[in-house]
C-alpha atoms as a PDB file:
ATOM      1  CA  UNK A   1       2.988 -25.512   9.325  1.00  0.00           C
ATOM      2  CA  UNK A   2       4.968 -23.602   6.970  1.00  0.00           C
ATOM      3  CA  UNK A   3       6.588 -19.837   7.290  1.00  0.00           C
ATOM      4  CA  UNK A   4       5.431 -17.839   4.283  1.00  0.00           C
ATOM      5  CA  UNK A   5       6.380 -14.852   2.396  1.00  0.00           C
ATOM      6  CA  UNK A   6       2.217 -13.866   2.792  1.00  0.00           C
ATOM      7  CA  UNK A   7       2.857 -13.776   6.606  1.00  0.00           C
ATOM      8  CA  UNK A   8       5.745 -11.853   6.896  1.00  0.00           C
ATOM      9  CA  UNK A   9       4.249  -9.449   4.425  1.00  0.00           C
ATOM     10  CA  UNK A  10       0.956  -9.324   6.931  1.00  0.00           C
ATOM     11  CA  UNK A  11       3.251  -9.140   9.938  1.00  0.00           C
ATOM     12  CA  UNK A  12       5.124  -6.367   8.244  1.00  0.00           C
ATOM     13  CA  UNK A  13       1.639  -4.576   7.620  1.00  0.00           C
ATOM     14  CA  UNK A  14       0.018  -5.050  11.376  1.00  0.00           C
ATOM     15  CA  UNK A  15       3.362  -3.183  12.901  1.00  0.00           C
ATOM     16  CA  UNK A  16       3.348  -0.563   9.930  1.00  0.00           C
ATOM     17  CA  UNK A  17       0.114   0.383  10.930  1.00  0.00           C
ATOM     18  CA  UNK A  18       0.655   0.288  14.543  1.00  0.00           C
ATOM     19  CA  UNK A  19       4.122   2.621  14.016  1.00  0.00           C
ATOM     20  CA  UNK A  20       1.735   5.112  11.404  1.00  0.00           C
ATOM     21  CA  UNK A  21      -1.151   5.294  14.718  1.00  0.00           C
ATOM     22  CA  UNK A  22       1.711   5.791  17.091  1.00  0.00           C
ATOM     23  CA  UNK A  23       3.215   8.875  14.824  1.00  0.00           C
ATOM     24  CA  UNK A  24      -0.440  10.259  13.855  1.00  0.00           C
ATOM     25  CA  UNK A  25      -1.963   9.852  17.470  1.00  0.00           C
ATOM     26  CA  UNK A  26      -5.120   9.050  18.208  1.00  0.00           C
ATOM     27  CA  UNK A  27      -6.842  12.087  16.975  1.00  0.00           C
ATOM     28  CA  UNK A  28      -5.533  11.865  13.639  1.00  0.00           C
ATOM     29  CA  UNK A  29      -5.808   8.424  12.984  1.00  0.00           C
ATOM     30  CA  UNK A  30      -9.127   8.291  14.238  1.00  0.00           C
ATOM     31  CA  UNK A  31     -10.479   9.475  11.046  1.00  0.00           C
ATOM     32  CA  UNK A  32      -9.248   6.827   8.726  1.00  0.00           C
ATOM     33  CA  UNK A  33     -10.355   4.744  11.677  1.00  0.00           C
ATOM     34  CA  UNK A  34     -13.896   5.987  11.619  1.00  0.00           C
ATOM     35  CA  UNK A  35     -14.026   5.585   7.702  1.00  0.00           C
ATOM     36  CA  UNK A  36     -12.884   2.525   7.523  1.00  0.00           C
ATOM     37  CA  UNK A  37     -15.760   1.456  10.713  1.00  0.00           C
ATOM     38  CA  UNK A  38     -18.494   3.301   8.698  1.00  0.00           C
ATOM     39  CA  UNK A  39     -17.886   1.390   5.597  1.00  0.00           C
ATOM     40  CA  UNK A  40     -18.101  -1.891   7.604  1.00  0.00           C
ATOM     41  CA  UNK A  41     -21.362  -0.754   9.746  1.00  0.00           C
ATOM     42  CA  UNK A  42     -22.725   0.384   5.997  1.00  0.00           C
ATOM     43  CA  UNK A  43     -21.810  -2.806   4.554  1.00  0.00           C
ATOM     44  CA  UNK A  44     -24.305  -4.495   6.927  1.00  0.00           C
ATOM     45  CA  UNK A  45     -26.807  -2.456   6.088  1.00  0.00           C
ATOM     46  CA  UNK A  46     -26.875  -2.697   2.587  1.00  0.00           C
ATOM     47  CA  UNK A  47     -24.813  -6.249   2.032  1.00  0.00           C
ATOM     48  CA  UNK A  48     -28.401  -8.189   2.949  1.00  0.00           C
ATOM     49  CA  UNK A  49     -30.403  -6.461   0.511  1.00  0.00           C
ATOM     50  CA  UNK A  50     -27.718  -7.669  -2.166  1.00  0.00           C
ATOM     51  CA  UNK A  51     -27.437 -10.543  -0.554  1.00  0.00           C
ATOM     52  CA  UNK A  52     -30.726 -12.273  -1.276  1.00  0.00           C
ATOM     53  CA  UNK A  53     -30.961 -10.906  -4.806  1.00  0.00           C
ATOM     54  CA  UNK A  54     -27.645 -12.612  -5.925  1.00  0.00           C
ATOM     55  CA  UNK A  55     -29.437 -15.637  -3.123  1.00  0.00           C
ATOM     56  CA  UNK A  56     -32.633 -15.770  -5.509  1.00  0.00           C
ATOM     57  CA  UNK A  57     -31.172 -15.697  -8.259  1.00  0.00           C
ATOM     58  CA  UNK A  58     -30.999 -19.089  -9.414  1.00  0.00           C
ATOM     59  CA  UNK A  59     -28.489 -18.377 -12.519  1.00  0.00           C
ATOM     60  CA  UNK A  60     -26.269 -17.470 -10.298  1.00  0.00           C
ATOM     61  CA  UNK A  61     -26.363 -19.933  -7.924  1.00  0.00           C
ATOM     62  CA  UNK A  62     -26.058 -22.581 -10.108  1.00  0.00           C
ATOM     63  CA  UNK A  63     -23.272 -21.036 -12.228  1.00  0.00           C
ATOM     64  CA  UNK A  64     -21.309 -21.237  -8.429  1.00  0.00           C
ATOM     65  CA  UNK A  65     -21.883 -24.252  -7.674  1.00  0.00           C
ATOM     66  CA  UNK A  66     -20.870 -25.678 -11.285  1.00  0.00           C
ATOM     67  CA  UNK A  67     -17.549 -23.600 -10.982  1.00  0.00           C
ATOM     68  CA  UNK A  68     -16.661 -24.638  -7.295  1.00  0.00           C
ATOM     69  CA  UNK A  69     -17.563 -28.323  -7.518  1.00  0.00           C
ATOM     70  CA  UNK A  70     -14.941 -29.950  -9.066  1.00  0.00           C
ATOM     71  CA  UNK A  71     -12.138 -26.803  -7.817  1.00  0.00           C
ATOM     72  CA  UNK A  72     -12.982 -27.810  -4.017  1.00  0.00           C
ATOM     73  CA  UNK A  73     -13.184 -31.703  -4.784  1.00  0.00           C
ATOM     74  CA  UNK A  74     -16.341 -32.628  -4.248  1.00  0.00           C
ATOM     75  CA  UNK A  75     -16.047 -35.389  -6.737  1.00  0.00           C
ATOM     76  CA  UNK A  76     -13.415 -37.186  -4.390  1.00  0.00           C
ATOM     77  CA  UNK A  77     -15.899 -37.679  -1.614  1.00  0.00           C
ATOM     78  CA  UNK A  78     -16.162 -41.541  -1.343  1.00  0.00           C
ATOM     79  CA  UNK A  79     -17.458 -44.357   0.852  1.00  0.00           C
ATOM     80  CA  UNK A  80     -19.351 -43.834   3.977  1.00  0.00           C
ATOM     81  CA  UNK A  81     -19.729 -40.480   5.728  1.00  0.00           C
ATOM     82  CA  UNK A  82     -22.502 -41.560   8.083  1.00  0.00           C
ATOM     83  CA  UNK A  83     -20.339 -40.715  11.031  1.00  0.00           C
ATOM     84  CA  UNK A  84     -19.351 -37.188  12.560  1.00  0.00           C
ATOM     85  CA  UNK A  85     -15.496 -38.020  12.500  1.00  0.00           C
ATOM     86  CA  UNK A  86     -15.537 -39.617   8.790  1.00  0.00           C
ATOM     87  CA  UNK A  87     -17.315 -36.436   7.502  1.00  0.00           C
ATOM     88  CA  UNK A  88     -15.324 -34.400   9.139  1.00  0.00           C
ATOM     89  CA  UNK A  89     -12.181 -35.998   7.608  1.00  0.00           C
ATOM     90  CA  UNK A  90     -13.855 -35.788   3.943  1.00  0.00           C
ATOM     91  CA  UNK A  91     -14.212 -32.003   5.245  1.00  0.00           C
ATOM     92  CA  UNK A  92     -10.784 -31.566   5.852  1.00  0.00           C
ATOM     93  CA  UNK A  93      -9.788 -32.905   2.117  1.00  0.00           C
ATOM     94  CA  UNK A  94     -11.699 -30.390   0.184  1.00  0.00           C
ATOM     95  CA  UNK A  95      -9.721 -27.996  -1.388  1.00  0.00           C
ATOM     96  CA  UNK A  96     -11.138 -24.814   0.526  1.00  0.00           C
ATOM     97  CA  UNK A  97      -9.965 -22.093   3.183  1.00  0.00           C
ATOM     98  CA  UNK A  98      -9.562 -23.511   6.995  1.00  0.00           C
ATOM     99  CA  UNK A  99     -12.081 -21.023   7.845  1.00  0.00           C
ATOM    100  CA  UNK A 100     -14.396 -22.403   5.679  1.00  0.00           C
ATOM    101  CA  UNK A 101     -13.767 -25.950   7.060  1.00  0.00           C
ATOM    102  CA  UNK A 102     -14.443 -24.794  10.391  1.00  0.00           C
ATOM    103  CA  UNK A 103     -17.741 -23.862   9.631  1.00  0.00           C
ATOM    104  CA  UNK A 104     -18.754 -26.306   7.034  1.00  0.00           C
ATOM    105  CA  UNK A 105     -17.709 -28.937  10.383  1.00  0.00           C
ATOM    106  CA  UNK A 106     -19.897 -26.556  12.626  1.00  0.00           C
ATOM    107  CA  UNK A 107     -22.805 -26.685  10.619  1.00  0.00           C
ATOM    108  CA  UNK A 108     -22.700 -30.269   9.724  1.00  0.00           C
ATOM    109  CA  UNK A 109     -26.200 -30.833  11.564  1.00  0.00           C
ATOM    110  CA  UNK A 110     -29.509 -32.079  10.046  1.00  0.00           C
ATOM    111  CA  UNK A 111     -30.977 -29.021  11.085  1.00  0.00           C
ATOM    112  CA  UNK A 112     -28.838 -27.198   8.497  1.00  0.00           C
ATOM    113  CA  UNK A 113     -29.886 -29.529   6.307  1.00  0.00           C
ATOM    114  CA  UNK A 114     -33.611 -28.563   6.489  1.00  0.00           C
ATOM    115  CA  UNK A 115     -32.686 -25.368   6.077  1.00  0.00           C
ATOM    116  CA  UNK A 116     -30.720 -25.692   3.068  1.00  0.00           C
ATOM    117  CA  UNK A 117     -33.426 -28.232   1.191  1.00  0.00           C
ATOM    118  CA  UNK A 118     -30.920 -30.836   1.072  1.00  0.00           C
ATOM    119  CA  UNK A 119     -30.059 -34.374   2.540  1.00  0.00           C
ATOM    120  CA  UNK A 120     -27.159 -35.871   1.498  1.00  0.00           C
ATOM    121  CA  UNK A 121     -23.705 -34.971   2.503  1.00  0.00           C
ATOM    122  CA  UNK A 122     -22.098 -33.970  -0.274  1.00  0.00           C
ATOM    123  CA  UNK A 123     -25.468 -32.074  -0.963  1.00  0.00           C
ATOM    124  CA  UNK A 124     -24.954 -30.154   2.183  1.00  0.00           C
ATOM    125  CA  UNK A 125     -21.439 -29.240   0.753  1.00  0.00           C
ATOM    126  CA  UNK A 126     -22.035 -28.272  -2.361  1.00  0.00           C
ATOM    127  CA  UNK A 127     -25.153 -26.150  -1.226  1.00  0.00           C
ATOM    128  CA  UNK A 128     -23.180 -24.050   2.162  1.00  0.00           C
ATOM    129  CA  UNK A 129     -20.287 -23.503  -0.101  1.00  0.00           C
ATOM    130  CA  UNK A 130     -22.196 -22.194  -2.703  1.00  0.00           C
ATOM    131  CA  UNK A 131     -24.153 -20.157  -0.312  1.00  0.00           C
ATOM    132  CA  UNK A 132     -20.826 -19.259   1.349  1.00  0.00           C
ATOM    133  CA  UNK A 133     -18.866 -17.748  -1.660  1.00  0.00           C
ATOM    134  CA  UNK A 134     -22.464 -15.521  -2.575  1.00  0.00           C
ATOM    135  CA  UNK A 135     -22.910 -14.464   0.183  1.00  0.00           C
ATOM    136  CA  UNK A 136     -18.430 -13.100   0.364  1.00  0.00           C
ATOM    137  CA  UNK A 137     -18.953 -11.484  -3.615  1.00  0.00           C
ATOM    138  CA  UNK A 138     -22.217 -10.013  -2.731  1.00  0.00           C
ATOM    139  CA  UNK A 139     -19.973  -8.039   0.778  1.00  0.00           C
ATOM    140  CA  UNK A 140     -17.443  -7.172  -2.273  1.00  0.00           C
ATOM    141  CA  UNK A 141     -19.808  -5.660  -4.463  1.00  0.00           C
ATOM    142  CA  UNK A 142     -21.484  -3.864  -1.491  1.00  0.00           C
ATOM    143  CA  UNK A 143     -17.557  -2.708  -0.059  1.00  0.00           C
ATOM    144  CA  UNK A 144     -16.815  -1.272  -3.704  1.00  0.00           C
ATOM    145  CA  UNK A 145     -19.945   1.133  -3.896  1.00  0.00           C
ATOM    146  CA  UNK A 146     -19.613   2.108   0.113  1.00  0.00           C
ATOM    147  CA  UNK A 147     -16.079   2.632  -0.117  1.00  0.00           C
ATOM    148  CA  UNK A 148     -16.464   4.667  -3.059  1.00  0.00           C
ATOM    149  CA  UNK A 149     -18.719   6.897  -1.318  1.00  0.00           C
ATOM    150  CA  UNK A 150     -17.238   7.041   1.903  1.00  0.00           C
ATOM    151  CA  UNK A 151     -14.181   8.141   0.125  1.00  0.00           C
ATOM    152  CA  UNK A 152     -15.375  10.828  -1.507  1.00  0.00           C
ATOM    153  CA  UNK A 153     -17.136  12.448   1.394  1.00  0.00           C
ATOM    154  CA  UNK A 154     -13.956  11.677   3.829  1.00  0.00           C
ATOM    155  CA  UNK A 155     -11.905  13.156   0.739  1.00  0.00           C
ATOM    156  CA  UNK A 156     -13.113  16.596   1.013  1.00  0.00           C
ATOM    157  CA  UNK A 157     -12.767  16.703   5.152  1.00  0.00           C
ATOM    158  CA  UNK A 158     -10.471  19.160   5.932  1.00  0.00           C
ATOM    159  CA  UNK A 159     -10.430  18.732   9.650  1.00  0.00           C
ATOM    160  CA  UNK A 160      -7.908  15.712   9.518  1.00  0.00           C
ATOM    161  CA  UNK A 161      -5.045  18.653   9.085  1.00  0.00           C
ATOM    162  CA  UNK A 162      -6.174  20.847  11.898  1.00  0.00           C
ATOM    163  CA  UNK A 163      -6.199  18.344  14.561  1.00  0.00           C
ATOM    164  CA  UNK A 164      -3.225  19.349  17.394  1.00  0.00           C
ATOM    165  CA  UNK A 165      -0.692  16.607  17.831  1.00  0.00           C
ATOM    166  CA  UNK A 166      -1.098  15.970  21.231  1.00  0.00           C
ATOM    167  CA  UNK A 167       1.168  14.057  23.681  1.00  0.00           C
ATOM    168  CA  UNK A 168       2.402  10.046  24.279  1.00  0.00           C
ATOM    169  CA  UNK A 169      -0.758   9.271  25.661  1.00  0.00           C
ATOM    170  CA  UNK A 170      -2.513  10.343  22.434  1.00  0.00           C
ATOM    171  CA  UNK A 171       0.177   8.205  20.077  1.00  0.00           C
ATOM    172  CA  UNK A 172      -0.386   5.168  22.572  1.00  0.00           C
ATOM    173  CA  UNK A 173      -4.120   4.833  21.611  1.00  0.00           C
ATOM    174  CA  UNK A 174      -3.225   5.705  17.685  1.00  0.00           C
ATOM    175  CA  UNK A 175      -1.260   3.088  18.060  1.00  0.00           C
ATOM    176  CA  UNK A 176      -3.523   0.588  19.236  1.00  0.00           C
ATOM    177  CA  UNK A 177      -6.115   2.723  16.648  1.00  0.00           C
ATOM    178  CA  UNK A 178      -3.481   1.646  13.977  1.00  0.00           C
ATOM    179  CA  UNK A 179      -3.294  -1.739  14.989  1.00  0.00           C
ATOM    180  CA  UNK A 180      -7.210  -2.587  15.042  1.00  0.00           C
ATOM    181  CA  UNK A 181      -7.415  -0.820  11.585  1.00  0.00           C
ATOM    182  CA  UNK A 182      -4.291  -3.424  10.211  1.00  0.00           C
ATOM    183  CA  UNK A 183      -6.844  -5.866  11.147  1.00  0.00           C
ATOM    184  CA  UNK A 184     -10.050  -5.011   9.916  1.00  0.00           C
ATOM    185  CA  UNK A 185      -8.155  -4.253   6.564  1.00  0.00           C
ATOM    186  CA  UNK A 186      -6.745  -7.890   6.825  1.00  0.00           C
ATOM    187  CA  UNK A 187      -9.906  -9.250   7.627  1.00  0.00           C
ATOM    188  CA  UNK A 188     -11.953  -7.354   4.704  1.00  0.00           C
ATOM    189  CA  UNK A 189      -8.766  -8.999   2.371  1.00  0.00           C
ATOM    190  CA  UNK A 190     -10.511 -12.860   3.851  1.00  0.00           C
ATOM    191  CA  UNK A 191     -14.014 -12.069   2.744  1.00  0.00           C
ATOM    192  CA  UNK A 192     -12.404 -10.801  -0.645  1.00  0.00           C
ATOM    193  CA  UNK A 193      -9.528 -14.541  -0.690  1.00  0.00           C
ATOM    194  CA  UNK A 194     -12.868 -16.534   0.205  1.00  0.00           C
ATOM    195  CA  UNK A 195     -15.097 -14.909  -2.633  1.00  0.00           C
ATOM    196  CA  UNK A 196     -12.672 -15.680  -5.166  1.00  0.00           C
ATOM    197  CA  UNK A 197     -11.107 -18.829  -3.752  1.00  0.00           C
ATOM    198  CA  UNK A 198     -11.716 -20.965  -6.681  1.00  0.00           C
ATOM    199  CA  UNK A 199      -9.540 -19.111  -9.093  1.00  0.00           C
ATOM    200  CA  UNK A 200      -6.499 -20.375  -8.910  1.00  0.00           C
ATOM    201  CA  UNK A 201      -4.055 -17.401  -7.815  1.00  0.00           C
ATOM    202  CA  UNK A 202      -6.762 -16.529  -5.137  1.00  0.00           C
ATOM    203  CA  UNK A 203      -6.740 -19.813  -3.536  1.00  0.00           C
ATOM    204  CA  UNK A 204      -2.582 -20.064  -3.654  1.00  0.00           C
ATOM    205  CA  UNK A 205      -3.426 -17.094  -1.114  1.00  0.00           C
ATOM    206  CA  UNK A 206      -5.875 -19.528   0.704  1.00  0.00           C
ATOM    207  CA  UNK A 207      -3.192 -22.038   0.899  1.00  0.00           C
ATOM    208  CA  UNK A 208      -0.584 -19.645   2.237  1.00  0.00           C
ATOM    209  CA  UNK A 209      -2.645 -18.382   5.301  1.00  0.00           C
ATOM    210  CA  UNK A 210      -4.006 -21.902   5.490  1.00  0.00           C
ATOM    211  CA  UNK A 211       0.047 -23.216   6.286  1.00  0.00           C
ATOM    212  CA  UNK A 212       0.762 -20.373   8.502  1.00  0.00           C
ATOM    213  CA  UNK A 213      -1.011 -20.546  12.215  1.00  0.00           C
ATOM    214  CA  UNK A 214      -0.246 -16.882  12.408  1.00  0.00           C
ATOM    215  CA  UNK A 215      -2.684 -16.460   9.940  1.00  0.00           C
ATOM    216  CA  UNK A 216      -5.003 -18.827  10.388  1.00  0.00           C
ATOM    217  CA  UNK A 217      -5.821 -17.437  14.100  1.00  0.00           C
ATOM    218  CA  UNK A 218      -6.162 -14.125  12.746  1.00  0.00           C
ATOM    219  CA  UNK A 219      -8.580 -15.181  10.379  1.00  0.00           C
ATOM    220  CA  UNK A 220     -10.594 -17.152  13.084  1.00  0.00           C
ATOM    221  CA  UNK A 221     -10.919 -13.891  14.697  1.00  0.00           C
ATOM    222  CA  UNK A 222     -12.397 -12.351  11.849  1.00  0.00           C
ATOM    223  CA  UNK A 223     -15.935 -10.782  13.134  1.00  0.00           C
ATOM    224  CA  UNK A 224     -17.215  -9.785   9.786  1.00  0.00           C
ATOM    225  CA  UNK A 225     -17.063 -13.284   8.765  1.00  0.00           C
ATOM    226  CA  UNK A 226     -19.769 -14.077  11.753  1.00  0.00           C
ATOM    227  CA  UNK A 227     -21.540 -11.084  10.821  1.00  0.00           C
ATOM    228  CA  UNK A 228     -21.664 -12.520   6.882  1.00  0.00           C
ATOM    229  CA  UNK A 229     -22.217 -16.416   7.946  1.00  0.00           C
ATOM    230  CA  UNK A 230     -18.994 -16.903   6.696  1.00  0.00           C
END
């Protein structure tokens, strides 16, 4: 446990935004809010159809899992992981976000084994990982081209300057408004720190949140992770 400049900095951000919905109101606010909901609702329409091209795409694939298997320290798996706790202690060494041990200890079922076409341990590992960090950079490449979009139509709305400003009940919802929309802009900001966790500035990121519980329990919250398989 360790207090960070990273979570003071996302502290900072999460009562920023509430104080910006609180001033805006509800009204107002809602339309960064809805922009912001239609890129994620947009993302999960288009993110699968990425997703199994960069998933087929064996090039790829392997390219991952050559980059990421020395990085998260596969190589320093040793001796016997036939039982739940020792695997789950080998887990907890590798050099990867705690949201992606979580899983990876979730998942650790023969089942998921079938699925993946493996049957070793490390195998499994190696395999979820990689399928883990394709399936985060194929949500990044599917953000860039939605938010892109999204902000060009929302760009040219001119409603957002009309709207009344209306009284304390209205700034008590922006607030929350402003709050929820700190989050989802933190969570988007995991999917991007998982993608990218191998490099090494990226993952000094992953090892901040990782040392903060703050963090950490905001990032277990993270519903666009479950929507991913993340």
């Amino acid at each position: 446990m360790c207090f960070n400049l990273l979570e003071l900095l996302v502290f900072l951000f999460l009562i920023t935004m509430l104080v910006r919905g609180y001033n805006k109101g509800l009204l107002k606010i809602s339309i960064s809010l809805i922009a912001l909901l239609s890129s994620v609702i947009a993302l999960n329409l288009i993110n699968p159809y990425l997703r199994k091209q960069l998933q087929e795409n064996t090039k790829i694939n392997q390219f991952v899992l050559t980059t990421i298997y020395e990085k998260i320290g596969l190589q320093n798996i040793h001796g016997s992981t036939e039982t739940d706790m020792k695997r789950s202690m080998a887990i907890d060494e590798l050099n990867v976000p705690v949201m992606m041990k979580d899983i990876l200890k979730k998942n650790d079922d023969r089942t998921v084994y079938e699925k993946l076409g493996v049957y070793t341990f490390s195998d499994y590992i190696a395999s979820y990982v990689t399928q883990m960090i394709v399936n985060a950079i194929s949500y990044v490449g599917s953000f860039v081209f939605v938010w892109l979009v999204l902000g060009i139509l929302f760009k040219g709305n001119k409603l957002l300057g009309k709207l009344p400003v209306l009284g304390g009940l209205n700034k008590k919802f922006g607030a929350l408004a402003g709050f929820a929309m700190g989050l989802i802009i933190y969570w988007i900001l995991c999917i991007f720190i998982i993608a990218f966790s191998t490099i090494k500035p990226i993952g000094s990121l992953a090892g901040l949140i990782d040392c903060s519980p703050f963090l950490v329990f905001l990032s277990r919250l993270n519903p666009i992770a479950f929507f991913l398989m993340l």
